[in-house]
Protein backbone atom coordinates (compact mmCIF):
# COMPACT_ATOMS: atom_id res chain seq x y z
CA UNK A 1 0.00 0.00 0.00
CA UNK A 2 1.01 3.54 0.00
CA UNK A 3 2.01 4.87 3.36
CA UNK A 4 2.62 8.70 4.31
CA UNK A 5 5.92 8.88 5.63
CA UNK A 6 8.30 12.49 6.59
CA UNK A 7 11.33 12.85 4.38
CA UNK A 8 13.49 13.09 7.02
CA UNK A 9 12.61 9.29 8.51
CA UNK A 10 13.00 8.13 5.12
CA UNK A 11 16.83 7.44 4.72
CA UNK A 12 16.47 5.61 8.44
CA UNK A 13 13.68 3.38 7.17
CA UNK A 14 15.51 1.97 4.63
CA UNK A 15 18.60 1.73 6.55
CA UNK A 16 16.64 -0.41 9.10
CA UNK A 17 15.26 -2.37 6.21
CA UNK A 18 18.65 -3.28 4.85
CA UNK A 19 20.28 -4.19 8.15
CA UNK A 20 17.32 -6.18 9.61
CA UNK A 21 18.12 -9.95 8.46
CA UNK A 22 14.21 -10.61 9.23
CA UNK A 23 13.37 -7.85 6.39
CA UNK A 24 15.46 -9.86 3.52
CA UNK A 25 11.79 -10.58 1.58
CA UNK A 26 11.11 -7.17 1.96
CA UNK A 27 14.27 -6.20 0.15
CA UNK A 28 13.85 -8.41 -2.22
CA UNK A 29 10.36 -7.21 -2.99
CA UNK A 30 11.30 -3.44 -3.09
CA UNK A 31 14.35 -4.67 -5.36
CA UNK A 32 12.24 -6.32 -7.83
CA UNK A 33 9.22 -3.56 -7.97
CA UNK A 34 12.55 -1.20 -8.78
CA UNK A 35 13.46 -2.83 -11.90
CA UNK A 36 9.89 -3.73 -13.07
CA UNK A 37 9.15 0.12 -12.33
CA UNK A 38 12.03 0.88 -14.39
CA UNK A 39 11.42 -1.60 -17.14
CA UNK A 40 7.73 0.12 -17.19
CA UNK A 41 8.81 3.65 -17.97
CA UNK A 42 11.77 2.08 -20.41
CA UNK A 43 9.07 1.30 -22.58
CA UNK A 44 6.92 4.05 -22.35
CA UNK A 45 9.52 7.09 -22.25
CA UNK A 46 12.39 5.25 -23.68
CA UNK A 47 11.74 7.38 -26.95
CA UNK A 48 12.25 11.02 -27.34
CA UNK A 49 10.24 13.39 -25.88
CA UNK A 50 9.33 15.12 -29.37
CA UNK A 51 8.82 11.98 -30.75
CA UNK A 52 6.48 10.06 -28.63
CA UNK A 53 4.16 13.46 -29.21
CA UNK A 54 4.33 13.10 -33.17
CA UNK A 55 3.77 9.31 -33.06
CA UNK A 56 0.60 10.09 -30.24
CA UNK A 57 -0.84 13.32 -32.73
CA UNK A 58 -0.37 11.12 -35.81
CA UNK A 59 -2.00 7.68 -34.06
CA UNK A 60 -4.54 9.97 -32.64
CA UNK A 61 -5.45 11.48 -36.29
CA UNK A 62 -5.64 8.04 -37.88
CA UNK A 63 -7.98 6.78 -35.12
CA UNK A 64 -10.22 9.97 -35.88
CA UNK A 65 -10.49 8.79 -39.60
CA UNK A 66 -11.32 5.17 -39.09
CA UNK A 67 -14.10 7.29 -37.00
CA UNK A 68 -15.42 8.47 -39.85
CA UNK A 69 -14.79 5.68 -42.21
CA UNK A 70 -16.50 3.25 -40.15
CA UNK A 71 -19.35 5.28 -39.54
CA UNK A 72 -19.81 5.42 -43.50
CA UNK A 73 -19.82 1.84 -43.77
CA UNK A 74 -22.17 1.15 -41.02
CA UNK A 75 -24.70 3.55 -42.70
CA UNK A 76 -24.12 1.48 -45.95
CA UNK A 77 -24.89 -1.53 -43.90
CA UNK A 78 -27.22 -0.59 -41.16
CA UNK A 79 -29.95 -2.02 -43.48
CA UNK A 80 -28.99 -5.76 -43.25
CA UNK A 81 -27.84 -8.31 -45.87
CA UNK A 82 -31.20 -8.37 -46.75
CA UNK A 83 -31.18 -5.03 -48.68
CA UNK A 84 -27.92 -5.16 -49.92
CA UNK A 85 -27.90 -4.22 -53.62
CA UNK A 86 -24.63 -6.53 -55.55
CA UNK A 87 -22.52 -8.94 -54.19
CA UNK A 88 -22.92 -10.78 -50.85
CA UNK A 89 -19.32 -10.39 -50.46
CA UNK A 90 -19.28 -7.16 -50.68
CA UNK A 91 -21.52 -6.66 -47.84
CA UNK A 92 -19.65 -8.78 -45.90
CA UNK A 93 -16.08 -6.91 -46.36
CA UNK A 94 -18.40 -3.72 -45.86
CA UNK A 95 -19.81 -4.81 -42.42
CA UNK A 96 -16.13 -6.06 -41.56
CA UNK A 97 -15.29 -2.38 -42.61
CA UNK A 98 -17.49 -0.96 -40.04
CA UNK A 99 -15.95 -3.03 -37.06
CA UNK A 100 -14.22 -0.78 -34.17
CA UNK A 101 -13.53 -3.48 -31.52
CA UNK A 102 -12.50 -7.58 -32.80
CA UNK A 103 -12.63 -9.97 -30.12
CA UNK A 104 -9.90 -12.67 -31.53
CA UNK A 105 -10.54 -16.25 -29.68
CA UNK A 106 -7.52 -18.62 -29.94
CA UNK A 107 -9.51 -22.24 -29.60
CA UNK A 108 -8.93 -26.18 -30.61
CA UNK A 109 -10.66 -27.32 -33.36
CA UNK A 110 -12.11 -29.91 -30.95
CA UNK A 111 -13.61 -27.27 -28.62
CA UNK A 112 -17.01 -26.95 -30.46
CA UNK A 113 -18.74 -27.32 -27.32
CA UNK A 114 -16.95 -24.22 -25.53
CA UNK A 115 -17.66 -22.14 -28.70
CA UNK A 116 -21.12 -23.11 -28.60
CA UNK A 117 -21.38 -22.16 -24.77
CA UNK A 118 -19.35 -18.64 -25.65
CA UNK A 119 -22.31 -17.98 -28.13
CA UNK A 120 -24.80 -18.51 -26.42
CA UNK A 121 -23.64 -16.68 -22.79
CA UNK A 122 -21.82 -13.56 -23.15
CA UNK A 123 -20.77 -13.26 -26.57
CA UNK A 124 -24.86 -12.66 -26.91
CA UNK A 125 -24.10 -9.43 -25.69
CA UNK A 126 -21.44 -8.63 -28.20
CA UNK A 127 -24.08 -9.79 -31.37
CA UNK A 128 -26.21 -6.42 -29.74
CA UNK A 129 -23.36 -4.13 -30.51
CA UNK A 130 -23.14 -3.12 -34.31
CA UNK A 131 -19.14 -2.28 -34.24
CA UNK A 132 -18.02 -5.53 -32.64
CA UNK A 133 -17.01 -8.88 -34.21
CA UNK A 134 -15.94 -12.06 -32.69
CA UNK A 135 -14.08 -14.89 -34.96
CA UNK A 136 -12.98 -18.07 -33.34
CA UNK A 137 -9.29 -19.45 -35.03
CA UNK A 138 -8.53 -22.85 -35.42
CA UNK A 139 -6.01 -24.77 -37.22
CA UNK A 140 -5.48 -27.34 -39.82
CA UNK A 141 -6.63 -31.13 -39.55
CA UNK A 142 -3.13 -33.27 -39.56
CA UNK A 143 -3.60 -35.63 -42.22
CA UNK A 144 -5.15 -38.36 -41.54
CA UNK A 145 -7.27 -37.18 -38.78
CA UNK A 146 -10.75 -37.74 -38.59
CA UNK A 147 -13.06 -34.63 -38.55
CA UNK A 148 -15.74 -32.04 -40.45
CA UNK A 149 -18.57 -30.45 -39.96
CA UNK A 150 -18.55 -32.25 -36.17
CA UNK A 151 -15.50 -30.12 -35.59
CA UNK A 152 -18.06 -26.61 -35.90
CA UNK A 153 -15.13 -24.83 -38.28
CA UNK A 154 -17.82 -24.33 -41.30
CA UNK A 155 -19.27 -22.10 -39.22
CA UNK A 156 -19.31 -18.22 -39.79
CA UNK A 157 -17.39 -17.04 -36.73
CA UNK A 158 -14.75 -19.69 -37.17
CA UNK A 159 -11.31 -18.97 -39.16
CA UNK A 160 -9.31 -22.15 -40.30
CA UNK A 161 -5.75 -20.60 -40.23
CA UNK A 162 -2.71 -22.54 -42.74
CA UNK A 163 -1.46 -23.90 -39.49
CA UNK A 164 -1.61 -27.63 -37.93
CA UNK A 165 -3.51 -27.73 -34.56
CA UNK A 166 -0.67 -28.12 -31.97
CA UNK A 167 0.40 -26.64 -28.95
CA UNK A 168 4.23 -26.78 -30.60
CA UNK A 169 2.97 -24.66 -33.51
CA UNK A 170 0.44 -22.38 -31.70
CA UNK A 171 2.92 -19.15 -31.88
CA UNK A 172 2.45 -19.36 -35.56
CA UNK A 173 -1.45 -19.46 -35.15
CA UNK A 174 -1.06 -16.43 -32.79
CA UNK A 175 0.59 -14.46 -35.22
CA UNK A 176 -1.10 -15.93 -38.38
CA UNK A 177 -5.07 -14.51 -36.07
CA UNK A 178 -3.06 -11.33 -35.95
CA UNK A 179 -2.39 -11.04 -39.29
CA UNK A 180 -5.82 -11.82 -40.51
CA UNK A 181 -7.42 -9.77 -38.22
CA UNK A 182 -5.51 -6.63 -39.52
CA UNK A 183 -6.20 -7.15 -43.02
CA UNK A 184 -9.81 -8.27 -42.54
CA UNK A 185 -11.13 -5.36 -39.94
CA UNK A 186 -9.05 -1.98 -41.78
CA UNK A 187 -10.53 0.17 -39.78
CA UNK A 188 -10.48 -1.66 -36.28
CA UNK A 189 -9.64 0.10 -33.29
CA UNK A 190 -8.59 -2.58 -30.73
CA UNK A 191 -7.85 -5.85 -31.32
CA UNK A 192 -8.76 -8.45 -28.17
CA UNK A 193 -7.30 -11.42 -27.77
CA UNK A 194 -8.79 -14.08 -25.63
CA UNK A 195 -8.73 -18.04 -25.00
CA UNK A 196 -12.05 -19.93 -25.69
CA UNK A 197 -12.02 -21.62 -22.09
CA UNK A 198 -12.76 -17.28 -20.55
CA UNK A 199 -15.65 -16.48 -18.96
CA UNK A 200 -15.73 -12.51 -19.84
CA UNK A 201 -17.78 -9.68 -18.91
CA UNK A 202 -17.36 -7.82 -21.93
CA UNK A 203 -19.00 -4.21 -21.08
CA UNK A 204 -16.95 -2.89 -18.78
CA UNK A 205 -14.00 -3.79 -20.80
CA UNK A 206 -15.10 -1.92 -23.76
CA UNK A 207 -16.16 0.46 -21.74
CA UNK A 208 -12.81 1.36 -20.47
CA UNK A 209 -11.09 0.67 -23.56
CA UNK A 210 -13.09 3.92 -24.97
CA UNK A 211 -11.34 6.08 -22.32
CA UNK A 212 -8.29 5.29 -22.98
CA UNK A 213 -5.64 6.41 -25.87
CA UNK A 214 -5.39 4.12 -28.75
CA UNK A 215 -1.81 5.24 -28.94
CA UNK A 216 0.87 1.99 -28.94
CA UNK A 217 -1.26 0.65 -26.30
CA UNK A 218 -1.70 -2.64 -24.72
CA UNK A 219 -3.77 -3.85 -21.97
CA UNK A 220 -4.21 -6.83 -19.89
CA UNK A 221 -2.82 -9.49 -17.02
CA UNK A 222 1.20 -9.39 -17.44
CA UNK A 223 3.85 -11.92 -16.63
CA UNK A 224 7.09 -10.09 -15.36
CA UNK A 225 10.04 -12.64 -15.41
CA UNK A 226 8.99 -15.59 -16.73
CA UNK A 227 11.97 -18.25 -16.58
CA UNK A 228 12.53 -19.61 -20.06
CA UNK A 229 12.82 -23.20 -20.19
CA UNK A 230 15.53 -24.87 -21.82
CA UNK A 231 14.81 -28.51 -21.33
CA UNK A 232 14.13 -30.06 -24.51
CA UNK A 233 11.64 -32.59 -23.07
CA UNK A 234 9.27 -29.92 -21.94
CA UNK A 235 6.31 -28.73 -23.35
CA UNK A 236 7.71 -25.32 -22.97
CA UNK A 237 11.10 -25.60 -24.56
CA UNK A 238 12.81 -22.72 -25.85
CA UNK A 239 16.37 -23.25 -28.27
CA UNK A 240 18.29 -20.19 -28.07
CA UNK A 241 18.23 -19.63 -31.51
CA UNK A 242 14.68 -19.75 -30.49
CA UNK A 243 15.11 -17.25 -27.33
CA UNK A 244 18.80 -15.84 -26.72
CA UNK A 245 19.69 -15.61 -23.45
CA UNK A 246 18.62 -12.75 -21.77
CA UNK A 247 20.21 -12.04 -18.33
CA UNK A 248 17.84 -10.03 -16.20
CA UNK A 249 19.75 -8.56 -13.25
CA UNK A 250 17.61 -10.03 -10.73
CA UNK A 251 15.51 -12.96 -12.53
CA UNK A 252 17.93 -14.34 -14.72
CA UNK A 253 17.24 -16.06 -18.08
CA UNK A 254 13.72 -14.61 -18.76
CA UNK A 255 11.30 -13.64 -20.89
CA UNK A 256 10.33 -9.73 -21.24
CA UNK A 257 7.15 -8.79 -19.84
CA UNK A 258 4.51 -10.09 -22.02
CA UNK A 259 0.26 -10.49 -21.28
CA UNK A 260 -1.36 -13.30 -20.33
CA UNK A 261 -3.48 -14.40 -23.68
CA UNK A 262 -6.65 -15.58 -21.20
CA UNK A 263 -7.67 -11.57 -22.15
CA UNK A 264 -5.19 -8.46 -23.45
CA UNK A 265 -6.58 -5.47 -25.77
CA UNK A 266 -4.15 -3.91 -28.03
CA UNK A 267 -4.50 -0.41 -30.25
CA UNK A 268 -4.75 -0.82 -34.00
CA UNK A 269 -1.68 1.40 -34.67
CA UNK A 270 0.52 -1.05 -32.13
CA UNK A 271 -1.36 -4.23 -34.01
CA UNK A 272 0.24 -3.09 -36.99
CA UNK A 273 3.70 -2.68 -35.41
CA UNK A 274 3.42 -6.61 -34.82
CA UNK A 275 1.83 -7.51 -37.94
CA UNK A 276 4.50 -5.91 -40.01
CA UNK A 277 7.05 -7.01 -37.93
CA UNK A 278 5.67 -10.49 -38.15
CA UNK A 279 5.82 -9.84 -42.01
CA UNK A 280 9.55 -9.22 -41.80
CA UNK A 281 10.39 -12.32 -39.86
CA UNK A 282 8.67 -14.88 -42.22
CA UNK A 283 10.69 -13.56 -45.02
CA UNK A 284 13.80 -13.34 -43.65
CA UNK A 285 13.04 -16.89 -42.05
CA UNK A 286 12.51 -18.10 -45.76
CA UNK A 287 10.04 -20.50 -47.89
CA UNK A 288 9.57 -22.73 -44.84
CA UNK A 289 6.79 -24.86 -43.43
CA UNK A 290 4.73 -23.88 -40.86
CA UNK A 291 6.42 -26.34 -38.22
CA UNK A 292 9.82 -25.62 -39.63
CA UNK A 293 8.77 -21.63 -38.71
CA UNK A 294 7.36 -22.79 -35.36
CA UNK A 295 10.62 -24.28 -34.21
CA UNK A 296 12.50 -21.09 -35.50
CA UNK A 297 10.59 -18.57 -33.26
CA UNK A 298 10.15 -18.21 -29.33
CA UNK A 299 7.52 -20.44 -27.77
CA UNK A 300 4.62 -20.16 -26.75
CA UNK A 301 2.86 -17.17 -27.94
CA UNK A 302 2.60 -15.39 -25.19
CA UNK A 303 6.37 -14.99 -24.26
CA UNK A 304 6.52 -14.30 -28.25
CA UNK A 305 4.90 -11.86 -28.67
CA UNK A 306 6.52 -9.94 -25.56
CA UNK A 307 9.95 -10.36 -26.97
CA UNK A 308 8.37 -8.56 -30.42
CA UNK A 309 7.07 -6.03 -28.42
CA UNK A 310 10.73 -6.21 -26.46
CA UNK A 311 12.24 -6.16 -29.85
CA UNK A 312 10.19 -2.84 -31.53
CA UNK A 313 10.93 -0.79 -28.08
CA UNK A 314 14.95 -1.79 -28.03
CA UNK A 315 14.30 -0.13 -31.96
CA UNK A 316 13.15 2.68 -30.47
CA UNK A 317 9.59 2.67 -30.26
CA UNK A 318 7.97 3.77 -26.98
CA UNK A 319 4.72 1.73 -25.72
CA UNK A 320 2.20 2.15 -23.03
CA UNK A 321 2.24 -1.26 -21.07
CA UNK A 322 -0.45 -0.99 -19.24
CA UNK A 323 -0.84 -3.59 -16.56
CA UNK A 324 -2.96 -1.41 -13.31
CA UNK A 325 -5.73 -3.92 -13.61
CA UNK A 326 -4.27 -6.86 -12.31
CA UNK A 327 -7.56 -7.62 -10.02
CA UNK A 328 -10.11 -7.77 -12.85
CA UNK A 329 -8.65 -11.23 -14.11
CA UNK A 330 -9.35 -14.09 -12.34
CA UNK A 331 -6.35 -16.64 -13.53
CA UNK A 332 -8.56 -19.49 -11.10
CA UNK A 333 -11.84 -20.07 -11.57
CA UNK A 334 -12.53 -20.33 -7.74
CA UNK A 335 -13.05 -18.03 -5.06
CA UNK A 336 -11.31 -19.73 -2.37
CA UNK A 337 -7.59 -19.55 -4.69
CA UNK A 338 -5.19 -18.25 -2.67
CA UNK A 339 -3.48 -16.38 -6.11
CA UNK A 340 -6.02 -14.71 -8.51
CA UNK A 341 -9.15 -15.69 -6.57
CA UNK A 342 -12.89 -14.37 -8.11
CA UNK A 343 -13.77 -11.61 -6.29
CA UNK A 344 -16.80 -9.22 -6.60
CA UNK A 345 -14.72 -6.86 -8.87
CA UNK A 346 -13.67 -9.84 -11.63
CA UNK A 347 -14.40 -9.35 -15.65
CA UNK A 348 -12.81 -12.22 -16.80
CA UNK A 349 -12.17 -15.79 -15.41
CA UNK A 350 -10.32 -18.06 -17.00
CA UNK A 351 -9.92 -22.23 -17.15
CA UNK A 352 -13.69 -22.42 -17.40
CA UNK A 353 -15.15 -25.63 -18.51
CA UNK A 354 -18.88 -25.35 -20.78
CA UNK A 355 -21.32 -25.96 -17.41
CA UNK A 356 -19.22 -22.84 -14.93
CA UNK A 357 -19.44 -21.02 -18.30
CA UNK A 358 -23.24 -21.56 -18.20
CA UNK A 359 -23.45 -21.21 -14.60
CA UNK A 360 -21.96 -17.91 -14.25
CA UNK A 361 -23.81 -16.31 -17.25
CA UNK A 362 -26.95 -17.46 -15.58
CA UNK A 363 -25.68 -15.38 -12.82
CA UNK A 364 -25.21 -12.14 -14.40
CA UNK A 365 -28.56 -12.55 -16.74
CA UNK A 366 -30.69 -12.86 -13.68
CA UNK A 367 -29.38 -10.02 -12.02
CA UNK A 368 -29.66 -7.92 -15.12
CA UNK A 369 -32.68 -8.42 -14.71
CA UNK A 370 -33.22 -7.76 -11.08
CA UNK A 371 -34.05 -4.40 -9.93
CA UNK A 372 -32.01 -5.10 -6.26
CA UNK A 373 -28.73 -5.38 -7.50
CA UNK A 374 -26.46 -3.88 -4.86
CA UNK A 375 -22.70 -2.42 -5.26
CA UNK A 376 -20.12 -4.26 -7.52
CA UNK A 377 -20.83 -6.93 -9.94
CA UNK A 378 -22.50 -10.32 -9.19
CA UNK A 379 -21.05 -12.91 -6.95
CA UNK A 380 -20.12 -15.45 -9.07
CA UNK A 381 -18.82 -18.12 -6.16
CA UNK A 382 -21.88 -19.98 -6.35
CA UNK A 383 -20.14 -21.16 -9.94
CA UNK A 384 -16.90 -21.75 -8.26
CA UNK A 385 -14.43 -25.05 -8.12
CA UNK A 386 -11.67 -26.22 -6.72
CA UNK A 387 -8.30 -25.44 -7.91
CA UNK A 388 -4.55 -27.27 -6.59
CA UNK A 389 -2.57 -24.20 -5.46
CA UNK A 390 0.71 -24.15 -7.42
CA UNK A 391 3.77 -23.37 -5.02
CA UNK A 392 5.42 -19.87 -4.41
CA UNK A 393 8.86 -20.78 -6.05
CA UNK A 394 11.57 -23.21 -5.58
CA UNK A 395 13.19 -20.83 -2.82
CA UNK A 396 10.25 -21.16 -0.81
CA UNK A 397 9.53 -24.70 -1.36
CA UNK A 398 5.93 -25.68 -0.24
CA UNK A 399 4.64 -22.58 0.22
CA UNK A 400 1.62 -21.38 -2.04
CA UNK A 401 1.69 -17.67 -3.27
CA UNK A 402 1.32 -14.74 -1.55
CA UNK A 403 -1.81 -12.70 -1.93
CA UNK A 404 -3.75 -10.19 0.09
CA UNK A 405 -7.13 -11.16 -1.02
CA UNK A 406 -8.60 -7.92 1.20
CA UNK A 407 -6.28 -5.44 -0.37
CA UNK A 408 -6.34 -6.30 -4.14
CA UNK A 409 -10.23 -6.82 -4.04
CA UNK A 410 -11.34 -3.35 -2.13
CA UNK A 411 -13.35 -1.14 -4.46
């Protein structure tokens, strides 16, 4: 928390701090919320002064035109398919045109039931809202495989991307839904990406996404210092042709910071950063198969796409990282976790199975309609599970995380 403290008592307070053997966590704490501080403002003052206001008056200019070019094309389609004059096509790419927001959902080509459940809970919501579009992206059969119109990907939400469904190759598939997302919404203004397993309240996200600048801007749940994993028997492996080494002063061999993919929002002028820097890195990877380009590039695509976003600031391209809202995620679908619990202040909880999915929408359709609803959003516990708490870290050996449920969940 933030306490008020006198200048003068300050030096002495951290003198006691540093000499008190029994306050070596709390060094260690206030060491790494240094560098991640400084890390933070790397990225979003690291550029010049002069130049981070061009780049903000230019993205801020382009973001008023897609204003206006969307609105034109949701006046050409406010009408419906059905009174479309030409091609159906055309009104597609039209109505695609008019799109401000693109919810991006990485799922399995197996999980038809969990796209089912997302259509009929809250993505319902999203269907009321003329300048938002949800597409579900799946990969490629393996030969062989058995599958069709059981697996739900004829469907009009659902992209097949050129990829092979596997975890191994899922960083291609990331940037592949990126890709296709930027040429097939022109004028989009955010871009979020979210797993198929979320439960999500979706207004209050958009909500805050409109008060905020769409200038290099990404939000969501971020992992500071992930270790990379170097064991070529895990699922996790990382070559370091794959990942160089990168020697954090205090975690080691880690990944930059990078968002959790169970929810993050990104600005269309940072979206196209990525894409075209995803553009670059096929070619200069050369005519190779999807796999092949897999096992060339960091895994998975999470970590991946924080080292691109590493990669374009260490070019010189400031970015606002914007991780304050921590306590709207829910990484646990349970309210008795002692690390990410549910709380009355959660939009999105993730590792939901088809019934909790069902469960908690039931919840928050019943009190929409309720005219008692008190303070907060609805309790979703009754829709909670059970979930194995993982330990803190190998130092601390048997001991699960550390979070003040009372502090992060106060309104």
């Amino acid at each position: 928390g933030i306490q008020k403290r006198g200048y003068w008592s300050f030096p002495g307070s951290v003198v006691g701090i540093y000499n008190n053997p029994d306050k070596e966590d709390a060094v260690r704490f206030k060491h790494t919320f240094n560098a991640l501080s400084a890390e933070l403002l790397f990225y979003r003052y690291g550029e010049p002064a002069g130049m981070r206001a061009e780049a903000a008056a230019c993205s801020m200019c382009e973001s008023r035109k897609r204003d206006k070019t969307r609105a034109v094309f949701a006046t050409l389609t406010a009408a419906g398919p059905t009174s479309w004059i030409g091609d159906p096509k055309d009104f597609s790419r039209a109505a695609d045109a008019s799109v401000e927001f693109v919810f991006c959902s990485m799922s399995r080509r197996a999980a038809t039931d969990l796209r089912r459940t997302v259509r009929e809970t809250w993505a319902g919501l999203l269907r009321e809202l003329p300048f938002v579009a949800l597409r579900f992206f799946v990969g490629l059969l393996e030969e062989g495989s058995t599958g069709g119109a059981a697996d739900g990907v004829h469907e009009a939400d659902v992209v097949e991307l050129g990829v092979l469904e596997s975890y191994r190759t899922i960083n291609v598939k990331a940037f592949l839904m990126l890709d296709w997302a930027f040429d097939q919404f022109p004028h989009l203004q955010w871009l979020l990406r979210h797993d198929d397993d979320v439960y999500l309240r979706p207004l209050p996200v958009l909500a805050q996404l409109r008060a905020r600048p769409p200038v290099r801007y990404i939000w969501g749940s971020f992992d500071h210092g992930s270790t990379v994993v170097r064991d070529p028997g895990h699922l996790h492996y990382n070559s370091y042709e794959q990942c160089p080494e990168h020697k954090h002063p205090f975690f080691g061999d880690v990944f930059p910071p990078y968002a959790r993919g169970h929810l993050w929002a990104m600005s269309a002028d940072l979206l196209g950063e990525v894409v075209k820097a995803w553009r670059v890195d096929v070619v200069n990877i050369g005519d190779v198969d999807a796999k092949a380009l897999a096992d060339r590039l960091p895994h998975p695509d999470d970590p991946a796409l924080g080292i691109v976003l590493a990669n374009l600031v260490a070019q010189g391209l400031s970015i606002n990282l914007d991780d304050r809202d921590f306590n709207v995620f829910s990484l646990n679908p349970s309210c008795n976790s002692t690390f990410s619990n549910i709380h009355e202040r959660t939009w999105v909880v993730h590792h939901v199975s088809s019934s909790v999915m069902k469960c908690m929408w039931a919840i928050d359709e019943e009190a929409s309609s309720s005219s008692t609803v008190g303070p907060g959003l609805p309790d979703l516990c009754p829709c909670s599970g059970e979930v194995p708490e993982e330990e803190d870290s190998e130092m601390y050996s048997g001991t699960p995380f550390s979070y003040p449920k009372s502090r992060f969940n106060e309104g």
